[in-house]
Protein backbone atom coordinates (compact mmCIF):
# COMPACT_ATOMS: atom_id res chain seq x y z
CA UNK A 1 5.89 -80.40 54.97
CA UNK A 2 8.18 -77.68 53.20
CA UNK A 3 10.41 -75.14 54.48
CA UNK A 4 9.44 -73.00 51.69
CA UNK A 5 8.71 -70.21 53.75
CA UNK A 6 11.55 -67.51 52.46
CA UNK A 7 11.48 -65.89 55.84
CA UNK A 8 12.16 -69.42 57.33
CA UNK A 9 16.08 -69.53 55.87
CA UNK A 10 16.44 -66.72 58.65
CA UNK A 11 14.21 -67.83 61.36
CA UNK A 12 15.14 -70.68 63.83
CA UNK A 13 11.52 -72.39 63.78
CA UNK A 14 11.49 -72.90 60.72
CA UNK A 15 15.53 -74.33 59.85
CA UNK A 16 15.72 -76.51 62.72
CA UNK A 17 14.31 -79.82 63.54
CA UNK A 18 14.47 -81.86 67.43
CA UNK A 19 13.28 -85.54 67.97
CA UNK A 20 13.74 -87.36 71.10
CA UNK A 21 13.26 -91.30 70.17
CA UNK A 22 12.57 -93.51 73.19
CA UNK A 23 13.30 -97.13 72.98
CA UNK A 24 10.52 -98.94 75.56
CA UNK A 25 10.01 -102.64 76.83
CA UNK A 26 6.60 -103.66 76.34
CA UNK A 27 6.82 -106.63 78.72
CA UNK A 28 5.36 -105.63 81.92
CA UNK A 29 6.36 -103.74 84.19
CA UNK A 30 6.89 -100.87 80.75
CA UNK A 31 10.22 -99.82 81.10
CA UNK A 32 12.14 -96.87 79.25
CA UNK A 33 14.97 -98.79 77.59
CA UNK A 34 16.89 -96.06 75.50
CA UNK A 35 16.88 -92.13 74.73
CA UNK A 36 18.83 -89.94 72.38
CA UNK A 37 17.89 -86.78 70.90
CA UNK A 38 18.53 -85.38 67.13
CA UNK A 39 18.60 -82.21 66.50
CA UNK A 40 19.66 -80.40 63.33
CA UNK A 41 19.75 -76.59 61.63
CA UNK A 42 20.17 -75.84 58.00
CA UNK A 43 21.67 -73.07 56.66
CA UNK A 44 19.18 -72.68 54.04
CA UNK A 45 15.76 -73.72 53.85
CA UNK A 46 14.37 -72.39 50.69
CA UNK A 47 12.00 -75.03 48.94
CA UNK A 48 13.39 -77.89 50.32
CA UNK A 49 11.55 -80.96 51.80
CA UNK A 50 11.67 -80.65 55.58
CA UNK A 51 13.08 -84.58 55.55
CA UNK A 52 16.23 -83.04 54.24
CA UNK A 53 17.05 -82.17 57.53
CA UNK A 54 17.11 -85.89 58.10
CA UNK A 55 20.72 -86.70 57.27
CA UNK A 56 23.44 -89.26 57.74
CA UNK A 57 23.86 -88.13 61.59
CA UNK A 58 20.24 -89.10 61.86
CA UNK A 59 21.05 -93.02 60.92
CA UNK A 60 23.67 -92.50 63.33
CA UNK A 61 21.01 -91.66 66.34
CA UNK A 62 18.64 -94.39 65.04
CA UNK A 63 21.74 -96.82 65.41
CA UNK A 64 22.24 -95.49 68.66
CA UNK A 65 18.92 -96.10 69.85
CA UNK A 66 19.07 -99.89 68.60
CA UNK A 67 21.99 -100.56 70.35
CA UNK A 68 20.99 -99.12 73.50
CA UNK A 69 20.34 -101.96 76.42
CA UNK A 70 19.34 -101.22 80.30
């Protein structure tokens, strides 16, 4: 996906992205282990890749996720 959409660099729809990852134990009974959100706004978004929005403070939530124990 692209944010190529010139309109997009002005419209929060299309210059944002949100992920909640969910860490869960298989073993039964299933069991939500871990939560954290990510969310993230550029400032422009003409003809970029939308995985750009995917930066360093995303590795951080990942990490954050991993290291997460209930």
């Amino acid at each position: 996906m692209r944010t190529d959409d010139p309109i997009g660099a002005l419209v929060s729809g299309h210059n944002r992205i949100a992920l909640v990852l969910r860490s869960i134990r298989v073993q039964p009974p299933p069991l939500l282990a871990c939560e954290v959100e990510f969310t993230n706004r550029a400032r422009l978004t003409l003809n970029q890749p939308a995985d750009r929005l995917l930066d360093r403070r995303f590795q951080a939530t990942v990490l954050q996720l991993l290291s997460c124990r209930r």
